[in-house]
Structures are given as C-alpha cells and as structure tokens.
PDB file of N, CA and C in Angstrom:
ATOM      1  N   UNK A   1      37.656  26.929 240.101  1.00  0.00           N
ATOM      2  CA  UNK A   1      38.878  26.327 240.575  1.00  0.00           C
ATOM      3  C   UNK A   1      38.761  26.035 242.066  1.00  0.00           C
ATOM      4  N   UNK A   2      39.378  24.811 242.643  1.00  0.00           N
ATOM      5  CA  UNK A   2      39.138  24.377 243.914  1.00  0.00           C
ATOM      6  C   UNK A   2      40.038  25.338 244.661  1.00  0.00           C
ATOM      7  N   UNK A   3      39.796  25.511 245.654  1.00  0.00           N
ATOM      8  CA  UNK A   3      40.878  26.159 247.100  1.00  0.00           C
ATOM      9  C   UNK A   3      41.676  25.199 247.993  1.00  0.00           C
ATOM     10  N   UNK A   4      40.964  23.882 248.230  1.00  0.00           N
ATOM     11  CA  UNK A   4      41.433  23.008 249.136  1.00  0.00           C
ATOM     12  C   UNK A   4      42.435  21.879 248.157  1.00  0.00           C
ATOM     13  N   UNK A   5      42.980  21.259 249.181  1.00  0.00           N
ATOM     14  CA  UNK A   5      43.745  20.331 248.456  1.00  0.00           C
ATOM     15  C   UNK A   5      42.813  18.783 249.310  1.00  0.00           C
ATOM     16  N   UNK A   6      42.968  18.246 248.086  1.00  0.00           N
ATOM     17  CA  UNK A   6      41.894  16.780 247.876  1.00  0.00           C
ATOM     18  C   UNK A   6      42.139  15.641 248.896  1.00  0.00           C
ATOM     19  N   UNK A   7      43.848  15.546 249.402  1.00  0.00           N
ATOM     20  CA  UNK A   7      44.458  15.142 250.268  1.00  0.00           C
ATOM     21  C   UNK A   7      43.992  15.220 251.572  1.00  0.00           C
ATOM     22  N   UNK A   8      44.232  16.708 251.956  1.00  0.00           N
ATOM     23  CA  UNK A   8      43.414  17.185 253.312  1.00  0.00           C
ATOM     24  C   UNK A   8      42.193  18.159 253.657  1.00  0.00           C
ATOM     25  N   UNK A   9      41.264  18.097 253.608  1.00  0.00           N
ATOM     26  CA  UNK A   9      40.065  18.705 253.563  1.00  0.00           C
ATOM     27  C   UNK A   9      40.731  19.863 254.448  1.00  0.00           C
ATOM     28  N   UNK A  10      40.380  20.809 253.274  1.00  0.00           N
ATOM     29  CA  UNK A  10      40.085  22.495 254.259  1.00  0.00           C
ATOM     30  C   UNK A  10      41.737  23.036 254.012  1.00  0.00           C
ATOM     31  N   UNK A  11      42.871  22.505 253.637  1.00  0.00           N
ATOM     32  CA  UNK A  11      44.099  22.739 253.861  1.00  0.00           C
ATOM     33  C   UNK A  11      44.049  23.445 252.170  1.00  0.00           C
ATOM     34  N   UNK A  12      45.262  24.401 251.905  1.00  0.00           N
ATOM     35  CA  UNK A  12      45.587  24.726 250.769  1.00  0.00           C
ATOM     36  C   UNK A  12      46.385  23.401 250.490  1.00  0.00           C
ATOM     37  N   UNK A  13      46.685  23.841 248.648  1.00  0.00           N
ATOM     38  CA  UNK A  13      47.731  22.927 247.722  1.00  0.00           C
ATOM     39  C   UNK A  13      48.907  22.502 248.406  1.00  0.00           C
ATOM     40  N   UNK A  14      49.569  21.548 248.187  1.00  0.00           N
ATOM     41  CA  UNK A  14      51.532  21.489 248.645  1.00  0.00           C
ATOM     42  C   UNK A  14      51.568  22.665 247.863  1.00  0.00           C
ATOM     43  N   UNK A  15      51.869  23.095 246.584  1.00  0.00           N
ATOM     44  CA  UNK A  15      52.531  24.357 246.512  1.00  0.00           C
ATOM     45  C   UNK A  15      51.877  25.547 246.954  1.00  0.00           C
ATOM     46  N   UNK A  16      50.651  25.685 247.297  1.00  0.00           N
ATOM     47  CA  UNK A  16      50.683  26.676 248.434  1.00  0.00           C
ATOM     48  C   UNK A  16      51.176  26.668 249.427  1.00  0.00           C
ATOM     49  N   UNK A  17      51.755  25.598 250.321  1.00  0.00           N
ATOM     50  CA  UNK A  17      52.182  25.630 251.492  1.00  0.00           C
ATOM     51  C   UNK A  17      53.599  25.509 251.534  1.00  0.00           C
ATOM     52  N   UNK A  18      54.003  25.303 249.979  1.00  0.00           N
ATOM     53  CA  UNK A  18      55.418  25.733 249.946  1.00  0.00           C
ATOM     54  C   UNK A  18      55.908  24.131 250.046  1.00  0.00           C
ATOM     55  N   UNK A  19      55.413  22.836 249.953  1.00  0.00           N
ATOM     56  CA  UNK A  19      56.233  22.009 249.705  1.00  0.00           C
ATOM     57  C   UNK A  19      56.529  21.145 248.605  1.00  0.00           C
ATOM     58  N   UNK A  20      56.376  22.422 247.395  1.00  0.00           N
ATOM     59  CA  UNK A  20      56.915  21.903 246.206  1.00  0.00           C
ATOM     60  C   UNK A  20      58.593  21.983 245.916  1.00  0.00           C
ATOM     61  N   UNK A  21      59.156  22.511 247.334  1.00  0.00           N
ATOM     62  CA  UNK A  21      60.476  22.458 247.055  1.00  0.00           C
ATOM     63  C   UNK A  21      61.513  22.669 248.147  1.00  0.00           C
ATOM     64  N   UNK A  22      62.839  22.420 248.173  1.00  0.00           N
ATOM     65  CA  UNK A  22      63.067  21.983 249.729  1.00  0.00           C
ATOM     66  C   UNK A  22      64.161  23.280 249.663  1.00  0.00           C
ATOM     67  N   UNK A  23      64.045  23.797 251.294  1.00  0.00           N
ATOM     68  CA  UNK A  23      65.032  25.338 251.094  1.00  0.00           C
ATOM     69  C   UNK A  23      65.907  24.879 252.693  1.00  0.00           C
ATOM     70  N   UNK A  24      67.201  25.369 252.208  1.00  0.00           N
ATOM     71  CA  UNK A  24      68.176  25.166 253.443  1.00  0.00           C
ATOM     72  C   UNK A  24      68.543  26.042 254.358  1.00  0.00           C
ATOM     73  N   UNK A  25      68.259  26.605 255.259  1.00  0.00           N
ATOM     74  CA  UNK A  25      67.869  27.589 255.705  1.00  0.00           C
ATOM     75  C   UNK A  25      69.450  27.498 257.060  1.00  0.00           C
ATOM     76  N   UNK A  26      70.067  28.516 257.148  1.00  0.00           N
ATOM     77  CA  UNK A  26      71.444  28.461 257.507  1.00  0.00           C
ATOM     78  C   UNK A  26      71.716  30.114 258.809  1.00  0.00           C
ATOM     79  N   UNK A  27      71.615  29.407 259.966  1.00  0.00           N
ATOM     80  CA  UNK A  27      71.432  30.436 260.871  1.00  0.00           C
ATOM     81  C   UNK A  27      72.679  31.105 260.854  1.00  0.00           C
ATOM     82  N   UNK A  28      72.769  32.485 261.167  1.00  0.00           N
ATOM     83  CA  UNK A  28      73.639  33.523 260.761  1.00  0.00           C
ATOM     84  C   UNK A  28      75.166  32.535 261.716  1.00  0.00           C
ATOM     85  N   UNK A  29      74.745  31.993 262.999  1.00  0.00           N
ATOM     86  CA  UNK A  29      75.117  32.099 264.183  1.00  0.00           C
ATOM     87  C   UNK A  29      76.275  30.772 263.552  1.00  0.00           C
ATOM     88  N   UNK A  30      76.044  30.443 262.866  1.00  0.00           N
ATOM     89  CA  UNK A  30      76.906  29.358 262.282  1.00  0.00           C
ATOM     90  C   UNK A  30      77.870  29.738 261.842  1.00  0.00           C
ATOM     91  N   UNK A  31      79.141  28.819 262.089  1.00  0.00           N
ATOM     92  CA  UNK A  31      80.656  29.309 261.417  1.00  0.00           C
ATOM     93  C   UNK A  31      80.554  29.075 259.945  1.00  0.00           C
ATOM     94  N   UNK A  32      81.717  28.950 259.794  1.00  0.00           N
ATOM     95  CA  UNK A  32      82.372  28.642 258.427  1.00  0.00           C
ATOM     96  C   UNK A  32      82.380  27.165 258.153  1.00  0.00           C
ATOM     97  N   UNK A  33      83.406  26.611 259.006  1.00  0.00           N
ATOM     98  CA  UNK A  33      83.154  25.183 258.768  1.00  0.00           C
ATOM     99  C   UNK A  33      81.744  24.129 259.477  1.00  0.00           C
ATOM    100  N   UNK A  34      80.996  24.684 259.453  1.00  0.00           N
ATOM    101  CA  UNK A  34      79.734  23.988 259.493  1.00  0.00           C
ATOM    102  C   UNK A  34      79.036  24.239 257.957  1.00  0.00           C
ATOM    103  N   UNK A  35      79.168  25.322 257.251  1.00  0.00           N
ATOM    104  CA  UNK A  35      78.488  25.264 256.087  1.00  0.00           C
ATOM    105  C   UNK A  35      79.681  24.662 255.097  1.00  0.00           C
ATOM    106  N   UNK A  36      81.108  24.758 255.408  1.00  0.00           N
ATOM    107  CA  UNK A  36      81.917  23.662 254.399  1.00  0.00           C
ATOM    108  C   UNK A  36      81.205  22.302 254.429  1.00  0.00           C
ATOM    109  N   UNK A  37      80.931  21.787 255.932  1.00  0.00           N
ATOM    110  CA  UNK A  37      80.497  20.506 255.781  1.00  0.00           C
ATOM    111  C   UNK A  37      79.481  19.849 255.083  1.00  0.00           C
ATOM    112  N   UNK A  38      78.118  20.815 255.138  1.00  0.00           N
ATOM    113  CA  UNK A  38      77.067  20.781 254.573  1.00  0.00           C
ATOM    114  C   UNK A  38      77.395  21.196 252.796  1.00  0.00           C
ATOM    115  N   UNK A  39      78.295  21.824 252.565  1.00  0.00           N
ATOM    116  CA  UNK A  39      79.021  21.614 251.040  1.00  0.00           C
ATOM    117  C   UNK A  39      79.460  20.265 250.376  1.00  0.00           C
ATOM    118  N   UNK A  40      80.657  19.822 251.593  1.00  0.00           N
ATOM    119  CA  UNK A  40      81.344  18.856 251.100  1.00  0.00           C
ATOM    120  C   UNK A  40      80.478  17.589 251.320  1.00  0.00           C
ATOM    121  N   UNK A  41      79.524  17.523 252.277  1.00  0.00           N
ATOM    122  CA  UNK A  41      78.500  16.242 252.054  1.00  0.00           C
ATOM    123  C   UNK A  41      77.119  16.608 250.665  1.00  0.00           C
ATOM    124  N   UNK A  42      76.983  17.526 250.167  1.00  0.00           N
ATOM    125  CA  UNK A  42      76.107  17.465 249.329  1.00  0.00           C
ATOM    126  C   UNK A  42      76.965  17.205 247.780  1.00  0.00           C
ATOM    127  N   UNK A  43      78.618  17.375 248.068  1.00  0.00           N
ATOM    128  CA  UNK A  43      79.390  17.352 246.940  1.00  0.00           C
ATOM    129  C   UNK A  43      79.690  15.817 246.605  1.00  0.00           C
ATOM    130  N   UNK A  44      79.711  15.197 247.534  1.00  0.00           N
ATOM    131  CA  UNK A  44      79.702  13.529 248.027  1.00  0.00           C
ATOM    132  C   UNK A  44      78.859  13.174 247.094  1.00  0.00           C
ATOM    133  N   UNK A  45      77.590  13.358 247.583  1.00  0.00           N
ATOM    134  CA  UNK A  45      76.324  12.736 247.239  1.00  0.00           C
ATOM    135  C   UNK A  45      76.110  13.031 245.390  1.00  0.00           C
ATOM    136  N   UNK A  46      76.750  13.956 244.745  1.00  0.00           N
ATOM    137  CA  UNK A  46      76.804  13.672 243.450  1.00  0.00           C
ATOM    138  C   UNK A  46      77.638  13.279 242.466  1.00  0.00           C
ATOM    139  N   UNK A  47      78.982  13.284 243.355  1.00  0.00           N
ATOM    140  CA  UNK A  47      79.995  12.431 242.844  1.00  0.00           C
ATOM    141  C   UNK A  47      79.361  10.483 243.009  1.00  0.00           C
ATOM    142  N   UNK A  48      78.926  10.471 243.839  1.00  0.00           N
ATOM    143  CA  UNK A  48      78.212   9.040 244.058  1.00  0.00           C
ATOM    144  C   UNK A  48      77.143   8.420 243.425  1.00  0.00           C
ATOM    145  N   UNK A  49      76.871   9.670 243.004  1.00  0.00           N
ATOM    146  CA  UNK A  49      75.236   9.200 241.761  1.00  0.00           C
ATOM    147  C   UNK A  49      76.191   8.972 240.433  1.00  0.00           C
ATOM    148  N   UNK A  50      77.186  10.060 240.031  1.00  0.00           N
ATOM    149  CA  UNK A  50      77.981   9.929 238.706  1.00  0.00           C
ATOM    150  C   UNK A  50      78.354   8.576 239.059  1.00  0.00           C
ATOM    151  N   UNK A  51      79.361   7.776 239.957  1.00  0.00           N
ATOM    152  CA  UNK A  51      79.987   7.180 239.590  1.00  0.00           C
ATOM    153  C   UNK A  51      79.268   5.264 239.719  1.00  0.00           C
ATOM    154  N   UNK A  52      78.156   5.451 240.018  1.00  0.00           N
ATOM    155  CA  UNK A  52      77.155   4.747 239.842  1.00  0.00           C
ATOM    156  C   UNK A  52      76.706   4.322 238.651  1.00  0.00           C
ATOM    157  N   UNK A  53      76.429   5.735 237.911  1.00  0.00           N
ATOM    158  CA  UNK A  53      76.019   5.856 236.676  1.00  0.00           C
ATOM    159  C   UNK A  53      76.564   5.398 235.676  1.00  0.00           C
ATOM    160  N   UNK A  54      78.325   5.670 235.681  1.00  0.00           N
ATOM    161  CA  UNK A  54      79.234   5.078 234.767  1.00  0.00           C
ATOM    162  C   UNK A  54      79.437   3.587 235.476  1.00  0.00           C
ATOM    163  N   UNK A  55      79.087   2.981 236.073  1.00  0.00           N
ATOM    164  CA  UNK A  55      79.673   1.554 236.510  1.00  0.00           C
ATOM    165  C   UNK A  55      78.517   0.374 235.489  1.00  0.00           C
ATOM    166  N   UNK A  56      76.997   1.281 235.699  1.00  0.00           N
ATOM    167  CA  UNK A  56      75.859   0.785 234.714  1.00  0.00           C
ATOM    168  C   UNK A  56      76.313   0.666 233.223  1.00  0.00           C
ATOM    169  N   UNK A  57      76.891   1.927 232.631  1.00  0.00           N
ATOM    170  CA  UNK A  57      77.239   2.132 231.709  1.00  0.00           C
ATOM    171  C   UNK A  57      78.030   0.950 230.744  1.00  0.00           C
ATOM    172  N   UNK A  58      79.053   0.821 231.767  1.00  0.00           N
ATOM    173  CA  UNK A  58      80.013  -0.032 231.216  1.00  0.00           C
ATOM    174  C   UNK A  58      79.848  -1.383 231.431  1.00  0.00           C
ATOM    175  N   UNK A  59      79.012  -1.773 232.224  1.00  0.00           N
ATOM    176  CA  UNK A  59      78.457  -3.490 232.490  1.00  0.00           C
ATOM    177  C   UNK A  59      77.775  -3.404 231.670  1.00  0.00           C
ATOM    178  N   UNK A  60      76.909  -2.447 230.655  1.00  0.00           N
ATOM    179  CA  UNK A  60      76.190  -3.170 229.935  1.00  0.00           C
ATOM    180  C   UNK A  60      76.409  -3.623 228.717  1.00  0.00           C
ATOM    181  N   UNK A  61      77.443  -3.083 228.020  1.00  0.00           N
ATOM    182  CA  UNK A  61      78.581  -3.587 227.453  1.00  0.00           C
ATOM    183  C   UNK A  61      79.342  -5.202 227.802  1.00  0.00           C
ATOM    184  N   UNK A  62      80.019  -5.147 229.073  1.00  0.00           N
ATOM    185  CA  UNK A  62      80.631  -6.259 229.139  1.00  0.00           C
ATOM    186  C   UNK A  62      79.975  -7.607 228.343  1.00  0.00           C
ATOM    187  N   UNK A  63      78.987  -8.415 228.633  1.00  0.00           N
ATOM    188  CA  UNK A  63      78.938  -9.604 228.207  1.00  0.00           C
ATOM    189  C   UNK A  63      78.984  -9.932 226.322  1.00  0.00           C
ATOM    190  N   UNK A  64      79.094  -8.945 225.681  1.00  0.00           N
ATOM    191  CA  UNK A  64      79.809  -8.957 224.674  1.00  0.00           C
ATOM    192  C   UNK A  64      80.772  -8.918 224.154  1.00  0.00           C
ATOM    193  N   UNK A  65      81.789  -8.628 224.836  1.00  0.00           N
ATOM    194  CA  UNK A  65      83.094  -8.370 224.748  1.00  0.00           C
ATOM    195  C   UNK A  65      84.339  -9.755 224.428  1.00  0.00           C
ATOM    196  N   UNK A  66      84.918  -9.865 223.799  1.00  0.00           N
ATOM    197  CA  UNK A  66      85.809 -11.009 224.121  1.00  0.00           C
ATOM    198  C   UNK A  66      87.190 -10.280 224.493  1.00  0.00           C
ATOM    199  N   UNK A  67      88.263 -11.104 225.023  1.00  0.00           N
ATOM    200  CA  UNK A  67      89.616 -10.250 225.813  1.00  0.00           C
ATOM    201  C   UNK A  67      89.623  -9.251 224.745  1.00  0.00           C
ATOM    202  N   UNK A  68      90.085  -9.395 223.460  1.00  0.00           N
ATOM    203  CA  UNK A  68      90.748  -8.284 223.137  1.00  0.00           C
ATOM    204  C   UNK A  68      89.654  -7.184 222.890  1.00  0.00           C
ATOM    205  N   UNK A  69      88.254  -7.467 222.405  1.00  0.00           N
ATOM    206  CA  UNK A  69      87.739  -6.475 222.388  1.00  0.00           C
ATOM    207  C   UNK A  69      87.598  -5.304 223.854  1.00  0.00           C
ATOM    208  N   UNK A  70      87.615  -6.169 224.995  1.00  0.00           N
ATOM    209  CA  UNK A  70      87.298  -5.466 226.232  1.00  0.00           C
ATOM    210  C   UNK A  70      88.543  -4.314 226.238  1.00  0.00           C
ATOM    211  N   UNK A  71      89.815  -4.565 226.259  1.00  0.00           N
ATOM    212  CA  UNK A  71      90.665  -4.121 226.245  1.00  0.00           C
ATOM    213  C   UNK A  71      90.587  -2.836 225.432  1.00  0.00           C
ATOM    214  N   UNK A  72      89.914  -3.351 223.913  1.00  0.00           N
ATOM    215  CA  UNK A  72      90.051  -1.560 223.100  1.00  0.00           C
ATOM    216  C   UNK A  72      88.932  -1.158 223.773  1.00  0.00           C
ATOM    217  N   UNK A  73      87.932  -1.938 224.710  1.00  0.00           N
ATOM    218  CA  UNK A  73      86.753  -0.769 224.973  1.00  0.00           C
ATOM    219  C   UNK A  73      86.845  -0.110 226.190  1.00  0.00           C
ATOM    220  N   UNK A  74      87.988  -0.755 226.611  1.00  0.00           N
ATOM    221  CA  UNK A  74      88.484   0.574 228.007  1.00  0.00           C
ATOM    222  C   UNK A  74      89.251   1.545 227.318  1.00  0.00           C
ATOM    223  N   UNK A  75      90.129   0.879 226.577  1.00  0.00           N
ATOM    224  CA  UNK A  75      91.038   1.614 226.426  1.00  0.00           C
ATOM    225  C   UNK A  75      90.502   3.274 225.285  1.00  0.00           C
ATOM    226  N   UNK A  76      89.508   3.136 224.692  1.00  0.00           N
ATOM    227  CA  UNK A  76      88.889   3.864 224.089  1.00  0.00           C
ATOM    228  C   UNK A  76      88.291   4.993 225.035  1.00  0.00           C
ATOM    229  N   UNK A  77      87.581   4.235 225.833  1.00  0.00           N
ATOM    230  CA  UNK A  77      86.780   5.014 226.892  1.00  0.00           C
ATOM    231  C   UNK A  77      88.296   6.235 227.619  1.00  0.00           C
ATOM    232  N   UNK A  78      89.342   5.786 227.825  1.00  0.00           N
ATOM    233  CA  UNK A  78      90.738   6.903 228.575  1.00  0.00           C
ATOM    234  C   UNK A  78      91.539   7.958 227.629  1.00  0.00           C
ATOM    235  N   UNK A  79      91.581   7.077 226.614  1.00  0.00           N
ATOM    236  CA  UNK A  79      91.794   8.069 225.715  1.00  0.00           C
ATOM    237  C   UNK A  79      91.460   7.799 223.863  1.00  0.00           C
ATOM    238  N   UNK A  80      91.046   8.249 222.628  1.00  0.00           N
ATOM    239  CA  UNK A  80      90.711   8.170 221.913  1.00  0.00           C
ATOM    240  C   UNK A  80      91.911   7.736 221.371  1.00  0.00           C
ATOM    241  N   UNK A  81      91.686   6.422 219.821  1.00  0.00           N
ATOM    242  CA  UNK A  81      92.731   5.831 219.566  1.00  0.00           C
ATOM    243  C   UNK A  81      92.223   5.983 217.688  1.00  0.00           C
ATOM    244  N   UNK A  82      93.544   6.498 217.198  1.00  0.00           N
ATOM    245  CA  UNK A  82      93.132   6.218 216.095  1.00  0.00           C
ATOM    246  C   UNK A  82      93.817   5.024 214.951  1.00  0.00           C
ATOM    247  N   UNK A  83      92.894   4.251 213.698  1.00  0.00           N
ATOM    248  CA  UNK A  83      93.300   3.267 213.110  1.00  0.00           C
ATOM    249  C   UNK A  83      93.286   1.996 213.875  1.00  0.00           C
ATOM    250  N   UNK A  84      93.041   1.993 214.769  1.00  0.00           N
ATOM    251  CA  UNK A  84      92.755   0.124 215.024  1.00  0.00           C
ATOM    252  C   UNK A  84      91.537  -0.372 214.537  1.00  0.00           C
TER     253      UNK A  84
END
C-alpha cells in the first residue's frame, strides 16, 4: 500500500490530513449571537436548496397542462381532493 498521495509527492492522503471533511471550529470567546448567526445563515442556505427544488418539480409538469388541468394540479399539490 502507498504512503504518499499521487497529487503531491511525499505528502500523506486528503484523508490523512483531514480534508475529507469540513469542521467549524467556534472560539469559546464568542457570544451567543454570533453562533445564532452562523445558525440562521446555514438555516437559509437549506431552505434555498428546498425551495429550488420544488420550483424544478413543478415546471416540469407545466407544459402539459391545459387551464383546468393546471388548476387541479396545484390544487392537489395544497391539499388532497377526493372524486374529481
């Protein structure tokens, strides 16, 4: 088994050197609302991937749709309808 990594001659693996994964490292000396912030911006960032995700979702649908069908296919999507 090799020791070096192929990348940089003489250096260990990324996961020997630990950059198979990213760590947030949070000095004691820090308040409260500095780590809310670093909460509420990482809480951002996946509400923003979801709502991305559902915008794909539902365009790919659209160009099939005629008025009334579009209509039951929102309206399906808010709340479940039964017998139409």
């Amino acid at each position: 088994m090799r020791s070096g990594d192929a990348e940089r001659h003489g250096m260990h693996s990324h996961a020997e050197r630990g950059n198979d994964r990213k760590t947030l490292l949070l000095n004691t000396s820090q308040d409260q609302e500095s780590i809310n912030a670093i909460a509420a911006h990482l809480a951002f960032e996946v509400i923003t991937v979801g709502a991305s995700l559902l915008a794909k979702n539902v365009n790919d649908y659209a160009y099939s749709l005629d008025v009334r069908g579009a209509l039951r296919f929102f309206a399906s999507k808010l709340a479940p309808t039964v017998g139409f």
